[in-house]
C-alpha atoms as a PDB file:
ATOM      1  CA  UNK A   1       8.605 -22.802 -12.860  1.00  0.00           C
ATOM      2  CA  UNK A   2       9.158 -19.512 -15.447  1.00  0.00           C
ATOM      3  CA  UNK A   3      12.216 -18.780 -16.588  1.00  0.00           C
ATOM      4  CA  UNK A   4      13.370 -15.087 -18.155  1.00  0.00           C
ATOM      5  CA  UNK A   5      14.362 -15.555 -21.391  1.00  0.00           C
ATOM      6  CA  UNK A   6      17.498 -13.459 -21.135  1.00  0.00           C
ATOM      7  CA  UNK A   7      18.835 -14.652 -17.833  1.00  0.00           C
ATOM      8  CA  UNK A   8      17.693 -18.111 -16.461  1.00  0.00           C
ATOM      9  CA  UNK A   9      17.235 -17.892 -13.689  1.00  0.00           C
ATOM     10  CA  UNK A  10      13.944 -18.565 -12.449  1.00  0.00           C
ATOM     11  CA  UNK A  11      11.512 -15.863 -11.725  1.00  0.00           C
ATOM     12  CA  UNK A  12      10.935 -17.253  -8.317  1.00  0.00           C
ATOM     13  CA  UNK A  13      15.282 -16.353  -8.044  1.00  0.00           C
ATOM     14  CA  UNK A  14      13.985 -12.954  -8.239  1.00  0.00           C
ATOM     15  CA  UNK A  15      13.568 -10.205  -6.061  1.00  0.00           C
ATOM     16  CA  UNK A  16       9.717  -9.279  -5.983  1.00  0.00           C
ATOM     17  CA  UNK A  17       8.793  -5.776  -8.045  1.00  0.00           C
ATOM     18  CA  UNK A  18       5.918  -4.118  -7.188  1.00  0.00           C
ATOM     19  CA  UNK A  19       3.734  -1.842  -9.754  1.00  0.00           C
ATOM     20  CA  UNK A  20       2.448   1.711  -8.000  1.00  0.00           C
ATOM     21  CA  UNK A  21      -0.805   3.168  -9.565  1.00  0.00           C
ATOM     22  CA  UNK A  22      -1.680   6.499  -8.101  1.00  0.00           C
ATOM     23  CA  UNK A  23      -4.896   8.652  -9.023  1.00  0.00           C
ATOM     24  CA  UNK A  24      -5.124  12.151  -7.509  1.00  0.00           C
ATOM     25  CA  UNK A  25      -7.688  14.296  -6.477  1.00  0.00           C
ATOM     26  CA  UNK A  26      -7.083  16.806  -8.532  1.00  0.00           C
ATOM     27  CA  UNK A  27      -3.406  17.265 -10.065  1.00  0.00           C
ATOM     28  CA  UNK A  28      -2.928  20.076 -12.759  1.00  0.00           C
ATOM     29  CA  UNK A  29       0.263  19.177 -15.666  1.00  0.00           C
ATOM     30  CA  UNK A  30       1.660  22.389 -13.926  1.00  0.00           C
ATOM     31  CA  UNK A  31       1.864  20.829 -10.163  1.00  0.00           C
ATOM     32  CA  UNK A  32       3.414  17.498 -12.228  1.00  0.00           C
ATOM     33  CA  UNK A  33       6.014  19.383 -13.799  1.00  0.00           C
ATOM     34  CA  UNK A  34       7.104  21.217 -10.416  1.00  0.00           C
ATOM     35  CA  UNK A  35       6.986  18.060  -8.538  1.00  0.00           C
ATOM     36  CA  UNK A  36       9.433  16.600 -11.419  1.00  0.00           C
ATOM     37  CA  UNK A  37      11.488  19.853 -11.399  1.00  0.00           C
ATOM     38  CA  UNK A  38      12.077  20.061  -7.912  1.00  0.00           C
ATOM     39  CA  UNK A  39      13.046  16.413  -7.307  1.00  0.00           C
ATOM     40  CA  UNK A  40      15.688  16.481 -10.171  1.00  0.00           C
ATOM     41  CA  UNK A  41      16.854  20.285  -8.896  1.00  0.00           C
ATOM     42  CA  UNK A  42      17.441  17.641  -5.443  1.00  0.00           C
ATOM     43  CA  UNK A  43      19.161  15.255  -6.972  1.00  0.00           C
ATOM     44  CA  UNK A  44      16.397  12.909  -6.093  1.00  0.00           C
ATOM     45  CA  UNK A  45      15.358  12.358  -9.786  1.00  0.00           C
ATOM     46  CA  UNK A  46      15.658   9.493 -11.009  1.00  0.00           C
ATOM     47  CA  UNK A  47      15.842   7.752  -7.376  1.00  0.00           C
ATOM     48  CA  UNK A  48      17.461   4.238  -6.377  1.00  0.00           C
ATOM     49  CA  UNK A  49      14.669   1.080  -7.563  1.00  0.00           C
ATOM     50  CA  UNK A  50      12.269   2.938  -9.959  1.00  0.00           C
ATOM     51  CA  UNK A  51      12.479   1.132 -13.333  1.00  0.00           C
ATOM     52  CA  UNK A  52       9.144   2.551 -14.465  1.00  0.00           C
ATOM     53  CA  UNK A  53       7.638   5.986 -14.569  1.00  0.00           C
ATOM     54  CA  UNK A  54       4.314   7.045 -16.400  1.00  0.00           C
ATOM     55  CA  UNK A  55       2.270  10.092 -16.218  1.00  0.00           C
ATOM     56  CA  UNK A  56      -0.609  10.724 -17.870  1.00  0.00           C
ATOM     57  CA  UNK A  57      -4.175  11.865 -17.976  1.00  0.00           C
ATOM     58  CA  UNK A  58      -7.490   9.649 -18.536  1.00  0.00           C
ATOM     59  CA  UNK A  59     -10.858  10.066 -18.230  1.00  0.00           C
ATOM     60  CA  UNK A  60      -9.870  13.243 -17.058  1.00  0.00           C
ATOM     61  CA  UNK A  61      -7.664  12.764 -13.652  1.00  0.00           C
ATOM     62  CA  UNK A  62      -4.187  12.804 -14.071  1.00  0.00           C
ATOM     63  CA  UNK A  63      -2.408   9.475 -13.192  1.00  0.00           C
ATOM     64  CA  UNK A  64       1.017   8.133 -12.540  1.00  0.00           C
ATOM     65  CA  UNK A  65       2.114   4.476 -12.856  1.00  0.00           C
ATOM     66  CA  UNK A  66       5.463   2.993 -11.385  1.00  0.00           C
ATOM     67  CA  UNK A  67       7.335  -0.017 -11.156  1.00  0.00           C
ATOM     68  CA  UNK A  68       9.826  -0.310  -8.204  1.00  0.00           C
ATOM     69  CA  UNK A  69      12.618  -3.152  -7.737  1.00  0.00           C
ATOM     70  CA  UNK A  70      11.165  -3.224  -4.136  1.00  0.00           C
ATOM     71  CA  UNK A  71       8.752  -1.936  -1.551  1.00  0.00           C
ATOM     72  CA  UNK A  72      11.501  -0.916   0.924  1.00  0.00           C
ATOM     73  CA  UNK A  73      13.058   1.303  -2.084  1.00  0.00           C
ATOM     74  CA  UNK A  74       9.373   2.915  -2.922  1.00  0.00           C
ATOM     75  CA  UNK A  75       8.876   3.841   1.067  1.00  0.00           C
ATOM     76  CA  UNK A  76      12.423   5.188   0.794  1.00  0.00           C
ATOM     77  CA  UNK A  77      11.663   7.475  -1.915  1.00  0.00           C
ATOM     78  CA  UNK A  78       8.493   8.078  -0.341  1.00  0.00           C
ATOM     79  CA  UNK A  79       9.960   9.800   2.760  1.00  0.00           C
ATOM     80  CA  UNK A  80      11.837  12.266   0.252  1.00  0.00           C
ATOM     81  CA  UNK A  81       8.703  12.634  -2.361  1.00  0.00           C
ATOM     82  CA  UNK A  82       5.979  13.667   0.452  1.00  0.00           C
ATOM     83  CA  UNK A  83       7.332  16.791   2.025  1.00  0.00           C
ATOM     84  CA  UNK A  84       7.620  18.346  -2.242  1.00  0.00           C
ATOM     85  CA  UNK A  85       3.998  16.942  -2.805  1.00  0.00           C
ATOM     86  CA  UNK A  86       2.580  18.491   0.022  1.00  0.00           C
ATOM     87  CA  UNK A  87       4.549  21.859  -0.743  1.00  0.00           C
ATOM     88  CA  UNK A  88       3.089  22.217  -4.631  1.00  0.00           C
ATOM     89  CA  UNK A  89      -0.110  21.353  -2.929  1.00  0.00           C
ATOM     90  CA  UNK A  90      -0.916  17.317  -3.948  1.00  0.00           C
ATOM     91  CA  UNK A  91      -2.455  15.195  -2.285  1.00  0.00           C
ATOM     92  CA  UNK A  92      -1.916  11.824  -4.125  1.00  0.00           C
ATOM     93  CA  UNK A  93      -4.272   9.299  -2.057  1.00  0.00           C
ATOM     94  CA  UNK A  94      -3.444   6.242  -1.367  1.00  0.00           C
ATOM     95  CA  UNK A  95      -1.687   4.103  -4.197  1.00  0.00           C
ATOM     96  CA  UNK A  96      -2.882   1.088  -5.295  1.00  0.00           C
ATOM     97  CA  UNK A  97       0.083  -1.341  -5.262  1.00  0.00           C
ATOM     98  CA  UNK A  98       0.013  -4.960  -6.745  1.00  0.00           C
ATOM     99  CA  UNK A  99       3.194  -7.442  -6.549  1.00  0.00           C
ATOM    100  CA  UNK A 100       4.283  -8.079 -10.074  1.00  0.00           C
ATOM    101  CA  UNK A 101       4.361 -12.023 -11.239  1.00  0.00           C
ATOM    102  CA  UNK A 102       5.743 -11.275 -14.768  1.00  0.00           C
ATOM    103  CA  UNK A 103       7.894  -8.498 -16.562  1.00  0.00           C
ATOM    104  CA  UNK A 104       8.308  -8.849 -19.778  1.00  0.00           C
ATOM    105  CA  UNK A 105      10.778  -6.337 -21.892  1.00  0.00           C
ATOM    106  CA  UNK A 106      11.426  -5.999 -25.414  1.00  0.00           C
END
């Protein structure tokens, strides 16, 4: 059984993060920024559980990765995100999700 190096306990101890890869349609920089914008004009940015947040663009779709403390905390946020998405006009698919078996941090 693993252990984390900085607390000890075992990483079956530990709640189970999940890692969130979505890939767009079609998602301009511009509709990205809004989206950000408007969730931190909320107050909804950064929300409860999201440890991880990466945008960026490859092989030329745009692309955001997160890592949530949970599943329930992701559908939470989820609720919130959807009715913004839909209003600067993306659709983001259906997100690949994965349960995480190791984090490691510097």
């Amino acid at each position: 059984m693993a252990t984390t190096p900085t607390s000890g306990t075992t990483m079956d101890d530990r709640a189970t993060s999940i890692l969130v890869r979505f890939t767009p349609g079609s998602v301009t920089t511009e509709q990205y920024d809004e989206t950000i914008q408007r969730l931190e004009k909320s107050g909804d940015w950064l929300p409860e559980g999201l440890e991880f947040h990466v945008a960026f663009e490859s092989g030329g779709k745009f692309r955001v990765s997160e890592i949530w403390d949970s599943q329930a905390q992701f559908d939470a946020f989820g609720k919130r995100l959807m009715p913004i998405l839909e209003d600067v006009g993306i659709d983001p698919g259906a997100p690949e999700m994965v349960e995480i078996h190791n984090l490691i941090r510097r």
